[in-house]
PDB file of N, CA and C in Angstrom:
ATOM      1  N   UNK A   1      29.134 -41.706  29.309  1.00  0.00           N
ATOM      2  CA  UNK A   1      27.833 -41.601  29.932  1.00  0.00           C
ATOM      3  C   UNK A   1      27.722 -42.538  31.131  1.00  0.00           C
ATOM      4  N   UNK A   2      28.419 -43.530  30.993  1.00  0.00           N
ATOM      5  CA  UNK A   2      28.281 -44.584  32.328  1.00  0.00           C
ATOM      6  C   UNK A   2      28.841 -44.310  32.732  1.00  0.00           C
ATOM      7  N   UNK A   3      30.163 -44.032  32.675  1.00  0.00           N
ATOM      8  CA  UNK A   3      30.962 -43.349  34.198  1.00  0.00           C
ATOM      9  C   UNK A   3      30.047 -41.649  34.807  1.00  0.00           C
ATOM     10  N   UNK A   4      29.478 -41.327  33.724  1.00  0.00           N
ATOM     11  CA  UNK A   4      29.075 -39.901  34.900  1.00  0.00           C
ATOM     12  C   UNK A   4      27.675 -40.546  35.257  1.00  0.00           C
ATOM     13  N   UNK A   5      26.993 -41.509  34.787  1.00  0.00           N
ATOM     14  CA  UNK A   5      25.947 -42.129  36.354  1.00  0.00           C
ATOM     15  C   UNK A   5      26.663 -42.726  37.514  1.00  0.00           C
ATOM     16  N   UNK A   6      27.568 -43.660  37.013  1.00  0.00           N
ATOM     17  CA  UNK A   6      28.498 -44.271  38.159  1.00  0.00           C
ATOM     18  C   UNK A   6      28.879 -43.016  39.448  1.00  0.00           C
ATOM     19  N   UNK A   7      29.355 -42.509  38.722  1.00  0.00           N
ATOM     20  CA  UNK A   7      30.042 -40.626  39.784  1.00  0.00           C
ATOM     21  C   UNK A   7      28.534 -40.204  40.325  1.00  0.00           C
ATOM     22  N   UNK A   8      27.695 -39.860  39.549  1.00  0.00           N
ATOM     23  CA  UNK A   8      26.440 -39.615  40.155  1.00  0.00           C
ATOM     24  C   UNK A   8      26.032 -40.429  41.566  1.00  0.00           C
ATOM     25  N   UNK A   9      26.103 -41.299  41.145  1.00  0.00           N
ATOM     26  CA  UNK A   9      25.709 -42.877  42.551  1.00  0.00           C
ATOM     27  C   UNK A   9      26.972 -42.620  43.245  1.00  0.00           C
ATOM     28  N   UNK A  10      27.956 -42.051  43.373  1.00  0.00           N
ATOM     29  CA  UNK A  10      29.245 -42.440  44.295  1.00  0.00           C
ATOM     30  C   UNK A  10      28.596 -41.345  44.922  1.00  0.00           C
ATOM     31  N   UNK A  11      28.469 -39.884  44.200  1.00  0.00           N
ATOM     32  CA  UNK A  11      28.083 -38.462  45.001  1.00  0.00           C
ATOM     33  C   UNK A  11      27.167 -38.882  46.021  1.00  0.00           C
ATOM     34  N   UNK A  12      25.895 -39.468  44.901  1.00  0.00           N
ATOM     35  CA  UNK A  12      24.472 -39.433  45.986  1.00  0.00           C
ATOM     36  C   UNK A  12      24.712 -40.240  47.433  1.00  0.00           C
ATOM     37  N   UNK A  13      25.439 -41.257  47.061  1.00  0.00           N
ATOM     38  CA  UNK A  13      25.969 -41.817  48.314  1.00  0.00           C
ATOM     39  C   UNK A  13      26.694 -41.792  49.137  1.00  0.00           C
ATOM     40  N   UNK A  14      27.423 -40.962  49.025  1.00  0.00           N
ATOM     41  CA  UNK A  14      28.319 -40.029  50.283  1.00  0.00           C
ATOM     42  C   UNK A  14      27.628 -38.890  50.575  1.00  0.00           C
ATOM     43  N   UNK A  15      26.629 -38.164  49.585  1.00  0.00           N
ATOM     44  CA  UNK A  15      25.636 -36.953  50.591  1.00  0.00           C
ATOM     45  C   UNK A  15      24.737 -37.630  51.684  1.00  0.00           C
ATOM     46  N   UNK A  16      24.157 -38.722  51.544  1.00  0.00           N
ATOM     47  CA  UNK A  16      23.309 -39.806  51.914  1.00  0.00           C
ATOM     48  C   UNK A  16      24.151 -39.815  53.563  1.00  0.00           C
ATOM     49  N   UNK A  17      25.136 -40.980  52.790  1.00  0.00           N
ATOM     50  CA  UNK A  17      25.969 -40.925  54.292  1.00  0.00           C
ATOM     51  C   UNK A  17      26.416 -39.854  55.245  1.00  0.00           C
ATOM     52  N   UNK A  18      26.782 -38.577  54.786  1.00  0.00           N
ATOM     53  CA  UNK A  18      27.135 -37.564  55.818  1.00  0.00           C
ATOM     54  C   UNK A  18      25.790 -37.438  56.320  1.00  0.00           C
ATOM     55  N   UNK A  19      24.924 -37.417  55.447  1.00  0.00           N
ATOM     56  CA  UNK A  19      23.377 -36.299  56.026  1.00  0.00           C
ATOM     57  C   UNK A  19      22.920 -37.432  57.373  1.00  0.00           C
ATOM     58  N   UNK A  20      22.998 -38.523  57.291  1.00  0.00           N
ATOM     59  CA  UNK A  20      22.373 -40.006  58.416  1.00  0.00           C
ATOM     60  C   UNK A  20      23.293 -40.273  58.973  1.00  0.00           C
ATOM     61  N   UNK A  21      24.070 -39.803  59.805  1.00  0.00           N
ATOM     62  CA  UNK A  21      25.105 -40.645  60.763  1.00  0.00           C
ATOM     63  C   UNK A  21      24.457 -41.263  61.524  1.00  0.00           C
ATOM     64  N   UNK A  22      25.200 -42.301  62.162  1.00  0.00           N
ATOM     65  CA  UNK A  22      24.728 -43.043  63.222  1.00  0.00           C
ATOM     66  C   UNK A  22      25.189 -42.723  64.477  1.00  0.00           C
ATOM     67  N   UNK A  23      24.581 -42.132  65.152  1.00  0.00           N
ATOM     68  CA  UNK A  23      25.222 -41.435  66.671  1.00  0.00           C
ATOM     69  C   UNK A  23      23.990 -41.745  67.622  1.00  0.00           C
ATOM     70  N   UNK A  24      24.958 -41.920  68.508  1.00  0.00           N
ATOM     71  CA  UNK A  24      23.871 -41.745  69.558  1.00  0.00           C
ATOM     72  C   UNK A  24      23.451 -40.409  70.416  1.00  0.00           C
ATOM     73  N   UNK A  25      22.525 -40.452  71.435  1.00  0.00           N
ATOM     74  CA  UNK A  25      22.399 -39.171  71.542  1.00  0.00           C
ATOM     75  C   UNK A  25      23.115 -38.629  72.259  1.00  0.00           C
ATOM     76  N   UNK A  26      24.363 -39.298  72.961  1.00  0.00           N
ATOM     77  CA  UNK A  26      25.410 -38.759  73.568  1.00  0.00           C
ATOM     78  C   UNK A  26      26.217 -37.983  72.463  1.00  0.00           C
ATOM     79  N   UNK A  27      26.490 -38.758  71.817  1.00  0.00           N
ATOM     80  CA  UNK A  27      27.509 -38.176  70.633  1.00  0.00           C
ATOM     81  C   UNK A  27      27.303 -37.177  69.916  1.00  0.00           C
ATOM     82  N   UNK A  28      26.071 -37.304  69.774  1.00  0.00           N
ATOM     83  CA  UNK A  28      25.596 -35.912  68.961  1.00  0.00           C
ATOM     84  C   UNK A  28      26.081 -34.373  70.073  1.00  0.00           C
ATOM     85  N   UNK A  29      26.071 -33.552  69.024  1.00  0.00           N
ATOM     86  CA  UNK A  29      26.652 -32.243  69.329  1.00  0.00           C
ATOM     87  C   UNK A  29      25.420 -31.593  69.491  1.00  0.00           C
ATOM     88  N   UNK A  30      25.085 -30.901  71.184  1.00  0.00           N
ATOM     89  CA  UNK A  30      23.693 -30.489  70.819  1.00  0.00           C
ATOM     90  C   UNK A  30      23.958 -28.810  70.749  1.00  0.00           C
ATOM     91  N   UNK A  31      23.046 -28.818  69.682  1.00  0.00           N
ATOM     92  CA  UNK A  31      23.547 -27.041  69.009  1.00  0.00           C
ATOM     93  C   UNK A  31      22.838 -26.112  70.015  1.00  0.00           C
ATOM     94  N   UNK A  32      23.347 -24.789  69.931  1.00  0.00           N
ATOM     95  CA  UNK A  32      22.479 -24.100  70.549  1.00  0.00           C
ATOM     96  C   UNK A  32      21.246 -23.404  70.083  1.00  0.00           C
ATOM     97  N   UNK A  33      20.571 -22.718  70.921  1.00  0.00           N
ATOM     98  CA  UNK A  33      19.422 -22.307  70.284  1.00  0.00           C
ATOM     99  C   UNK A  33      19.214 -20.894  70.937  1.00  0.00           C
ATOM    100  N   UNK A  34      19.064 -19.618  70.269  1.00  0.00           N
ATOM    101  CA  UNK A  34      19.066 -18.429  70.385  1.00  0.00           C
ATOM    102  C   UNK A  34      17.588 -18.203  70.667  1.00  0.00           C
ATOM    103  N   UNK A  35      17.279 -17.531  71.790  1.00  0.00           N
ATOM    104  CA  UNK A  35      15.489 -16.915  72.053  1.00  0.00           C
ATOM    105  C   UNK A  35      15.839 -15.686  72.488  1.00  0.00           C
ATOM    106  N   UNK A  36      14.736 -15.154  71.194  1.00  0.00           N
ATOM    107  CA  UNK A  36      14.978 -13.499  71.217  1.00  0.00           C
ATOM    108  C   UNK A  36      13.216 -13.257  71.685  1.00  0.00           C
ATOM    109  N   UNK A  37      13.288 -12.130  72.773  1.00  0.00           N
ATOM    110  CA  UNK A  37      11.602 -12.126  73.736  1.00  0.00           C
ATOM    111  C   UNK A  37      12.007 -10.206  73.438  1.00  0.00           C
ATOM    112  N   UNK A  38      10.824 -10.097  73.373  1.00  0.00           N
ATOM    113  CA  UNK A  38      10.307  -8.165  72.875  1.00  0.00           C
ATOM    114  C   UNK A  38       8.853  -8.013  73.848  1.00  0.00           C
ATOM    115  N   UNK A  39       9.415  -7.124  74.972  1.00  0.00           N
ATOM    116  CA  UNK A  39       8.154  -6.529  75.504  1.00  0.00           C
ATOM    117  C   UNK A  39       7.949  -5.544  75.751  1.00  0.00           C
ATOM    118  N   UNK A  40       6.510  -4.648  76.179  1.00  0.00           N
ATOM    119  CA  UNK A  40       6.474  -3.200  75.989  1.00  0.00           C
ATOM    120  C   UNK A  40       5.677  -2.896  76.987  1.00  0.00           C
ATOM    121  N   UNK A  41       5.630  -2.148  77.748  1.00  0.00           N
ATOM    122  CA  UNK A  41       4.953  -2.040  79.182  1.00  0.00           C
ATOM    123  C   UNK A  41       4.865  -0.260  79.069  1.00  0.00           C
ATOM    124  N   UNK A  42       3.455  -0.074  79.368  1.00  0.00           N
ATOM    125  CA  UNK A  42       3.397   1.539  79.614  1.00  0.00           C
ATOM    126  C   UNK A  42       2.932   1.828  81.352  1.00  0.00           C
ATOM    127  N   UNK A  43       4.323   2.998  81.545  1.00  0.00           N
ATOM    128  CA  UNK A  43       4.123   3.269  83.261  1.00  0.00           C
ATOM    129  C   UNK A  43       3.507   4.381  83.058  1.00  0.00           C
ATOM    130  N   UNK A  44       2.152   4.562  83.851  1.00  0.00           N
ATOM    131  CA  UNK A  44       1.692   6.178  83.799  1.00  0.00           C
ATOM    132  C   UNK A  44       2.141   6.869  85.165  1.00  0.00           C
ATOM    133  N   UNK A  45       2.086   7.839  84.305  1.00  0.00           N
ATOM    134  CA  UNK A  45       2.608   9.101  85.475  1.00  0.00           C
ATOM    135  C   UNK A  45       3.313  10.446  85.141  1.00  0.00           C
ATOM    136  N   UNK A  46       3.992  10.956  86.138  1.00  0.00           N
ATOM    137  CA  UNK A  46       4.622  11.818  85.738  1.00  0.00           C
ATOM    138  C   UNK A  46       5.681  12.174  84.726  1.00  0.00           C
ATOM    139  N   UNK A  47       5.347  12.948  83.362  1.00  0.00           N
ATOM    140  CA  UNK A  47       7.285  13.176  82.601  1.00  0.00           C
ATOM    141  C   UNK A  47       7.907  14.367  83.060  1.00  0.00           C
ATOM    142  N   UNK A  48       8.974  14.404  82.596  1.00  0.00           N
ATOM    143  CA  UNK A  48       9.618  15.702  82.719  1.00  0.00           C
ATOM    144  C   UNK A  48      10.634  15.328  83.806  1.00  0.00           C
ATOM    145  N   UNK A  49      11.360  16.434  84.431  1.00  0.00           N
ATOM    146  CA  UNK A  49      12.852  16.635  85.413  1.00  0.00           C
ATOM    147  C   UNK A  49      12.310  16.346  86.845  1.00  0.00           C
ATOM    148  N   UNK A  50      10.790  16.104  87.609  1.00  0.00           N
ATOM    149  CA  UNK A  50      11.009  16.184  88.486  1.00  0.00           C
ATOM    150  C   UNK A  50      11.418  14.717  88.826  1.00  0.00           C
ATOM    151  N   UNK A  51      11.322  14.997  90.773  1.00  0.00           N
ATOM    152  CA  UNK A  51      11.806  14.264  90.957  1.00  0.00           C
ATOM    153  C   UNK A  51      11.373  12.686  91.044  1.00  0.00           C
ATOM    154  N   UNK A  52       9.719  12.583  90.948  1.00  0.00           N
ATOM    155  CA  UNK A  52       8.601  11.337  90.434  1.00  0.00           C
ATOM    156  C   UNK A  52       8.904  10.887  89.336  1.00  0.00           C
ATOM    157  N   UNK A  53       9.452  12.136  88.372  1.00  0.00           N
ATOM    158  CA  UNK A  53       9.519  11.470  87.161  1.00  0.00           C
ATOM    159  C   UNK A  53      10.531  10.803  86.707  1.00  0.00           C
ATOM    160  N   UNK A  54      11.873  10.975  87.482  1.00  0.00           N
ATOM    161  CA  UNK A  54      13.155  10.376  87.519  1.00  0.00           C
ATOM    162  C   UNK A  54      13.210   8.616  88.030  1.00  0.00           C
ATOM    163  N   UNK A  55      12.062   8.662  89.578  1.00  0.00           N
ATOM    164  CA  UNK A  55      11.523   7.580  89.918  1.00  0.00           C
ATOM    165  C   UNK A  55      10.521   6.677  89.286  1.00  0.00           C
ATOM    166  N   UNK A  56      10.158   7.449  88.269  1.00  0.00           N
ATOM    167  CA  UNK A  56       9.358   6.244  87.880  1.00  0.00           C
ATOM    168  C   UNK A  56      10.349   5.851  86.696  1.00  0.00           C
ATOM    169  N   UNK A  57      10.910   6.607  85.737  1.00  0.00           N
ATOM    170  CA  UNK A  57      11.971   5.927  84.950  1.00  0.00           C
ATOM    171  C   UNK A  57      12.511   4.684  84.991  1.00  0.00           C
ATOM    172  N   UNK A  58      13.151   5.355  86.417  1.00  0.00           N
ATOM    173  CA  UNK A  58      13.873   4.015  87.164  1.00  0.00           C
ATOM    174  C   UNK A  58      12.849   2.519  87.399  1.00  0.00           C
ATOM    175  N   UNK A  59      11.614   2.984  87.593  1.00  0.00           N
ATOM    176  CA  UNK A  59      10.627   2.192  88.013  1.00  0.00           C
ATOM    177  C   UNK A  59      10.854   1.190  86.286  1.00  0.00           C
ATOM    178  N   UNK A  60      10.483   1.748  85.573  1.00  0.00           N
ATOM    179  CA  UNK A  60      10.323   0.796  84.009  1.00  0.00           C
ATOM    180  C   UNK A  60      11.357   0.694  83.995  1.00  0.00           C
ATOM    181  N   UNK A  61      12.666   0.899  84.027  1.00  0.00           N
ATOM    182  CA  UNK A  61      14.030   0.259  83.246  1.00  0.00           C
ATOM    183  C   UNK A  61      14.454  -1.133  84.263  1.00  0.00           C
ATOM    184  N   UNK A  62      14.102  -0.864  85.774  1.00  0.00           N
ATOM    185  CA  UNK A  62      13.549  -1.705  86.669  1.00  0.00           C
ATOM    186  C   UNK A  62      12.992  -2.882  86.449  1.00  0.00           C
ATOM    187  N   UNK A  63      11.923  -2.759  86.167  1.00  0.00           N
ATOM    188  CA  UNK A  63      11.132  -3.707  85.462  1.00  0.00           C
ATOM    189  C   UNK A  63      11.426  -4.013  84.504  1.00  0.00           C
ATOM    190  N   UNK A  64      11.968  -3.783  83.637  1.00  0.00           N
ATOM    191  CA  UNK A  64      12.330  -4.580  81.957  1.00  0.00           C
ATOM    192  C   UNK A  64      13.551  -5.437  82.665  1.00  0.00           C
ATOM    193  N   UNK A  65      14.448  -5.030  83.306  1.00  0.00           N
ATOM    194  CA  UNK A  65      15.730  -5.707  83.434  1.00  0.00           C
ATOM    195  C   UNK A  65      15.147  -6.617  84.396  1.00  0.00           C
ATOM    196  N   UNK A  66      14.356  -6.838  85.136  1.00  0.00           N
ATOM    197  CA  UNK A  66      13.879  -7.543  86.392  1.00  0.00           C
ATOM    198  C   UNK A  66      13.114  -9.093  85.177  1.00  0.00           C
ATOM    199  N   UNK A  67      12.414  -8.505  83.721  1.00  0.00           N
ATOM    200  CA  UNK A  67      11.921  -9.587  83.033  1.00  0.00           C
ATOM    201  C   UNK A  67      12.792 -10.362  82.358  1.00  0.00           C
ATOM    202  N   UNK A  68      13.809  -9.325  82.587  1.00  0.00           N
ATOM    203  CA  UNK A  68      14.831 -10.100  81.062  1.00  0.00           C
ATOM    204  C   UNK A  68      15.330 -11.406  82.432  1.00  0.00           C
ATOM    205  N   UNK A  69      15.812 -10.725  83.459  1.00  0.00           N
ATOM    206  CA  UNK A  69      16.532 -11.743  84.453  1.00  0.00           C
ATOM    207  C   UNK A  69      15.638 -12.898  84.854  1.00  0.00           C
ATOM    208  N   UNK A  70      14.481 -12.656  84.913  1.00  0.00           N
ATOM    209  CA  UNK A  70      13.047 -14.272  85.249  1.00  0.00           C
ATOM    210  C   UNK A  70      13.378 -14.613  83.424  1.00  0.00           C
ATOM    211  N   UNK A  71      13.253 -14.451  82.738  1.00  0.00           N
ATOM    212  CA  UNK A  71      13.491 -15.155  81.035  1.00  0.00           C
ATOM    213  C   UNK A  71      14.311 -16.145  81.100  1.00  0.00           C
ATOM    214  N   UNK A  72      15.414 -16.722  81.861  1.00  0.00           N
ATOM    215  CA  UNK A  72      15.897 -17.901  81.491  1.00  0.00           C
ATOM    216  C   UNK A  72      15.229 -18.925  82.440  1.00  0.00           C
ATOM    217  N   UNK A  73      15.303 -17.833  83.691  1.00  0.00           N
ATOM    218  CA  UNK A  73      14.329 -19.507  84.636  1.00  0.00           C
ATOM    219  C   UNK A  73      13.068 -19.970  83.806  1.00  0.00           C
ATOM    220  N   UNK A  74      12.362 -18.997  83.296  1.00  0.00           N
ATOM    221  CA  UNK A  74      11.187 -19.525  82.393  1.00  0.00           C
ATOM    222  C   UNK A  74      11.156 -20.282  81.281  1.00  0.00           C
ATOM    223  N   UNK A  75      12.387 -19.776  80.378  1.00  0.00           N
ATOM    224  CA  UNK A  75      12.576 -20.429  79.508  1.00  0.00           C
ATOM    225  C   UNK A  75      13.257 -22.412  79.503  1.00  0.00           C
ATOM    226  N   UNK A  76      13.723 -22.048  80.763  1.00  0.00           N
ATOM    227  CA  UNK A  76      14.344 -23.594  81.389  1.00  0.00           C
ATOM    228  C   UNK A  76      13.395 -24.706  81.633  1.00  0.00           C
ATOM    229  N   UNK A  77      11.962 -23.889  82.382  1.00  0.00           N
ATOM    230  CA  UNK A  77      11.146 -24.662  82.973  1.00  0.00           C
ATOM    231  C   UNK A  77      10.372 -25.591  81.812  1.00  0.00           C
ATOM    232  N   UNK A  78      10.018 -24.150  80.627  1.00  0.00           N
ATOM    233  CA  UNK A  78       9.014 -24.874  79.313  1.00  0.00           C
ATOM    234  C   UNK A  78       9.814 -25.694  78.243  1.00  0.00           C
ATOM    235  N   UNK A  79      11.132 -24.706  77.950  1.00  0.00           N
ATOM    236  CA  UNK A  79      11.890 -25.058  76.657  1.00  0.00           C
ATOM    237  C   UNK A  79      13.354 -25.633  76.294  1.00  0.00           C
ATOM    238  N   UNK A  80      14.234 -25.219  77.227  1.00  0.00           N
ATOM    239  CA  UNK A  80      15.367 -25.560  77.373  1.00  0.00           C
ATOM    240  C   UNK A  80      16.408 -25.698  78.428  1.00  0.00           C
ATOM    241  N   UNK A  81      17.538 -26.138  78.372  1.00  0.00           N
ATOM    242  CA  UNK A  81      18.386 -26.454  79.757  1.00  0.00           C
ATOM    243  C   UNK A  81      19.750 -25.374  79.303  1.00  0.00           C
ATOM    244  N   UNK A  82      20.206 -25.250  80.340  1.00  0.00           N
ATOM    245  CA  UNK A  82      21.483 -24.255  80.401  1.00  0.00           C
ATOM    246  C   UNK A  82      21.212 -22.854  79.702  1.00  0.00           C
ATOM    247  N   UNK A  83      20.103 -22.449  80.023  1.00  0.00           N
ATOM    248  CA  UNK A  83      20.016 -21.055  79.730  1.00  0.00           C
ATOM    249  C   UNK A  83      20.957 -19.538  79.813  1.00  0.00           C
ATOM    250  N   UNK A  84      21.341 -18.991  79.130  1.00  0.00           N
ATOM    251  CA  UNK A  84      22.055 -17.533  79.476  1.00  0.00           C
ATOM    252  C   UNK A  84      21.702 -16.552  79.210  1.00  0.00           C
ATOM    253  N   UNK A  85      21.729 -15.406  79.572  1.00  0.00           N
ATOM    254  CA  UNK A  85      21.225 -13.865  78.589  1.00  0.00           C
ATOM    255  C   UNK A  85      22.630 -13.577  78.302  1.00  0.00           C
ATOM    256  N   UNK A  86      22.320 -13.571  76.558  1.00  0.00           N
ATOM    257  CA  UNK A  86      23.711 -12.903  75.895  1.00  0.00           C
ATOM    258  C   UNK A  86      23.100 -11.478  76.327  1.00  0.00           C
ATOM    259  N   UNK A  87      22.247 -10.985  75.960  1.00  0.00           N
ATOM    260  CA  UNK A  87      22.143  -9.434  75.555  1.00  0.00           C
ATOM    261  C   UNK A  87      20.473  -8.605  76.041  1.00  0.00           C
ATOM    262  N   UNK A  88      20.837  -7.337  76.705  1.00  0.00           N
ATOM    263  CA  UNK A  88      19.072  -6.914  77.205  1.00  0.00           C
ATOM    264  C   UNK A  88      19.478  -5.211  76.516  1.00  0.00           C
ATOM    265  N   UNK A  89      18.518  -4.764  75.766  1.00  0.00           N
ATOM    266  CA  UNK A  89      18.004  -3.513  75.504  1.00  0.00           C
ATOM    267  C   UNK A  89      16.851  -3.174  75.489  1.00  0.00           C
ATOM    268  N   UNK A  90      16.790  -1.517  76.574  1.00  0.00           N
ATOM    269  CA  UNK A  90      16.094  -1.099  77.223  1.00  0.00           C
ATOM    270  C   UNK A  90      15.550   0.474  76.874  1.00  0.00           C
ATOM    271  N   UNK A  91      14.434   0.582  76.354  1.00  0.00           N
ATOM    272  CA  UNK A  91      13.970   2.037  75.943  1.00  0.00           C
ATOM    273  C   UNK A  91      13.225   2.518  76.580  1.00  0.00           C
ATOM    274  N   UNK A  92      13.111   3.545  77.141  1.00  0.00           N
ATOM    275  CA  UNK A  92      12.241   3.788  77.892  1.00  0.00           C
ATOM    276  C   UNK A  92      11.831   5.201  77.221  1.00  0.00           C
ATOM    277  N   UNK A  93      10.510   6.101  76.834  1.00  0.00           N
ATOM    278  CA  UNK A  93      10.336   7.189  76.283  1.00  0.00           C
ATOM    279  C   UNK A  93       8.793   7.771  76.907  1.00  0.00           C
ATOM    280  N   UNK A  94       9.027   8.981  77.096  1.00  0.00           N
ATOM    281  CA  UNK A  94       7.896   9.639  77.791  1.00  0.00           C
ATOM    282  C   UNK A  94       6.722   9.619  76.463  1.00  0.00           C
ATOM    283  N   UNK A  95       5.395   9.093  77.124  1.00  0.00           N
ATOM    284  CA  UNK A  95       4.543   9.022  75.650  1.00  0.00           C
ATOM    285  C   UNK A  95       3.004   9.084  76.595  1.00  0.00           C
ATOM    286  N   UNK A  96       1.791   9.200  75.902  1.00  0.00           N
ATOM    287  CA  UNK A  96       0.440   9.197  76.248  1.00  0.00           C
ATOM    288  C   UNK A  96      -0.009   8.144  75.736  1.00  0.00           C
ATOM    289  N   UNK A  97      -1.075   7.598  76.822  1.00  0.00           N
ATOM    290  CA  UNK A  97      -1.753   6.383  76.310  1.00  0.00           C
ATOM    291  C   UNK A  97      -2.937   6.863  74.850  1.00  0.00           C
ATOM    292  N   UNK A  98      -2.903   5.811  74.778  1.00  0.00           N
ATOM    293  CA  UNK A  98      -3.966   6.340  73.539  1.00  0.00           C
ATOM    294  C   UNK A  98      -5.135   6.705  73.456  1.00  0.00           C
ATOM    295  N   UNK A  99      -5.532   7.275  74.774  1.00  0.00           N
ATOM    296  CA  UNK A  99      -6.961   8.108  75.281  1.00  0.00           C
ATOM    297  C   UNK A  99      -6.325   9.374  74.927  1.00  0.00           C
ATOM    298  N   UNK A 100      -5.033   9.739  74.645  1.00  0.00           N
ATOM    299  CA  UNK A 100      -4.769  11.015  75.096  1.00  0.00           C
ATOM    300  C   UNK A 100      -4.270  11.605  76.422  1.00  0.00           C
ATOM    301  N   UNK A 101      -4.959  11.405  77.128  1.00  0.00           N
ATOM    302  CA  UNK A 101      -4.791  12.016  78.691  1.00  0.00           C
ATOM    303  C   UNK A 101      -4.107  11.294  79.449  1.00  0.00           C
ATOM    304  N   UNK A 102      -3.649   9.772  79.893  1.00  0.00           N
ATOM    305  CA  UNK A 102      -2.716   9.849  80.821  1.00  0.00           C
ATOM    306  C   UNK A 102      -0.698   9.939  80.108  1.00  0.00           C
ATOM    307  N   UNK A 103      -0.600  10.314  81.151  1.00  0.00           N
ATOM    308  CA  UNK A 103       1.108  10.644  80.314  1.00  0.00           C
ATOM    309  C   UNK A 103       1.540   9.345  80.947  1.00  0.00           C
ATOM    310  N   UNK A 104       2.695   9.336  80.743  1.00  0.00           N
ATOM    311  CA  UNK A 104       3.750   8.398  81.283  1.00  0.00           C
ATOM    312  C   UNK A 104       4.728   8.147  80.716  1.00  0.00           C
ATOM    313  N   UNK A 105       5.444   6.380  80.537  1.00  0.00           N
ATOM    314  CA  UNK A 105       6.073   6.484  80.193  1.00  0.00           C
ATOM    315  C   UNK A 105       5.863   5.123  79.404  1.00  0.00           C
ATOM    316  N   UNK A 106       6.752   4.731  77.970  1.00  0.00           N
ATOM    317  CA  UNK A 106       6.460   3.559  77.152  1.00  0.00           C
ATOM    318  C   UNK A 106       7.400   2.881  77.208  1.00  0.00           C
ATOM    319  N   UNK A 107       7.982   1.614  77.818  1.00  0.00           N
ATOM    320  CA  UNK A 107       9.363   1.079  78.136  1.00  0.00           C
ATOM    321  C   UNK A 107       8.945  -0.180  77.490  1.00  0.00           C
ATOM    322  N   UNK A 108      10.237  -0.535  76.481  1.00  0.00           N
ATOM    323  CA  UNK A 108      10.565  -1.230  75.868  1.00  0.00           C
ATOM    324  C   UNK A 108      11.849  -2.491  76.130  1.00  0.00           C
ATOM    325  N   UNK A 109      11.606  -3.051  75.852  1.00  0.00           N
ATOM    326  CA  UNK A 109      12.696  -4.152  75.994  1.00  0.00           C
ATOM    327  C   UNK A 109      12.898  -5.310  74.756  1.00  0.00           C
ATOM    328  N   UNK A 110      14.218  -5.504  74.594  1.00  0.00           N
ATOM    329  CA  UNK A 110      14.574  -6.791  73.475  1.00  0.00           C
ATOM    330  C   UNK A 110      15.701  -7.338  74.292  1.00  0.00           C
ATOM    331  N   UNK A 111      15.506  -8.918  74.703  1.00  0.00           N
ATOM    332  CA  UNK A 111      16.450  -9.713  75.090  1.00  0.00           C
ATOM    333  C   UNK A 111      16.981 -10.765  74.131  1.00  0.00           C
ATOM    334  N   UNK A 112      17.747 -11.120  74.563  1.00  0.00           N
ATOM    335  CA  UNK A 112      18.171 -12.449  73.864  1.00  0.00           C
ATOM    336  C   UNK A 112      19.365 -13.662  74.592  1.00  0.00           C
ATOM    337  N   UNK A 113      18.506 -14.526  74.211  1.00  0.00           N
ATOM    338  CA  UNK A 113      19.217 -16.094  75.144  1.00  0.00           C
ATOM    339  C   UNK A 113      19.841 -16.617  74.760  1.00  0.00           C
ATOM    340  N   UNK A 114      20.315 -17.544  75.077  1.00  0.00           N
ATOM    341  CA  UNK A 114      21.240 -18.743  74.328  1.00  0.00           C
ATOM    342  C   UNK A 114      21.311 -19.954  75.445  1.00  0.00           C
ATOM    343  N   UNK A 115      20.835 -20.943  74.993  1.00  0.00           N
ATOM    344  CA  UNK A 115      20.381 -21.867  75.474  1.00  0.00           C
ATOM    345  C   UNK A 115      20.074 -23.689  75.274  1.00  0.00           C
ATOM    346  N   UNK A 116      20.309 -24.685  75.495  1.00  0.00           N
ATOM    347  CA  UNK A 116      20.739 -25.541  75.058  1.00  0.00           C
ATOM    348  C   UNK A 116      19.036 -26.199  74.981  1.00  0.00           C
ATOM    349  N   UNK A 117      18.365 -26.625  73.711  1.00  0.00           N
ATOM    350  CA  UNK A 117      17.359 -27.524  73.458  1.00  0.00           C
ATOM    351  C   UNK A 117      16.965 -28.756  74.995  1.00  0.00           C
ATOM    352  N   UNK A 118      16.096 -28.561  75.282  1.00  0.00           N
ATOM    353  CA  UNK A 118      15.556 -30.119  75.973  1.00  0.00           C
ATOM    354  C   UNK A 118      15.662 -31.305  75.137  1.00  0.00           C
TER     355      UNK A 118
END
């Protein structure tokens, strides 16, 4: 029984020690930090083959990729340093606002960062 408290106190005190190192903040390893941003923007206008409606497509997939690319300067300014975009997906689907009556289009976006803590 006294040797398994003894072992107990050796454990607790080497979890102790790994969990509190003494580093400074150079030394420390600073981890990264993943920011995942979801936005949804509705373009009204024309659907279908013509040729407005091809342009405005372009217009929202435009714009989503134009937010994902301002997302790290933004994210730099409030939250973190050395920002990157690992990854941008882009949906774009012909849909009506929820009056019914104007058409357009519903463009979607999911990015994601990787980026080093302030």
């Amino acid at each position: 029984m006294r040797q398994a408290k003894f072992l107990l106190g050796v454990i607790s005190a080497s979890i102790i020690s790994l969990s509190s190192p003494n580093l400074s903040a150079e030394e420390r390893r600073e981890e990264p930090l993943r920011v995942q941003v979801s936005v949804s923007v509705f373009f009204p206008g024309p659907t279908g083959d013509s040729d407005e409606a091809v342009k405005l497509r372009e217009r929202a997939r435009r714009s989503i990729y134009e937010m994902a690319a301002g997302e790290c300067a933004l994210t730099d300014q409030v939250l973190t340093k050395n920002c990157r975009l690992e990854s941008v997906n882009v949906n774009v689907n012909a849909n009506r606002q929820s009056n019914g009556q104007t058409e357009g289009y519903a463009a979607t976006g999911n990015f994601a960062l990787r980026a080093t803590p302030k």
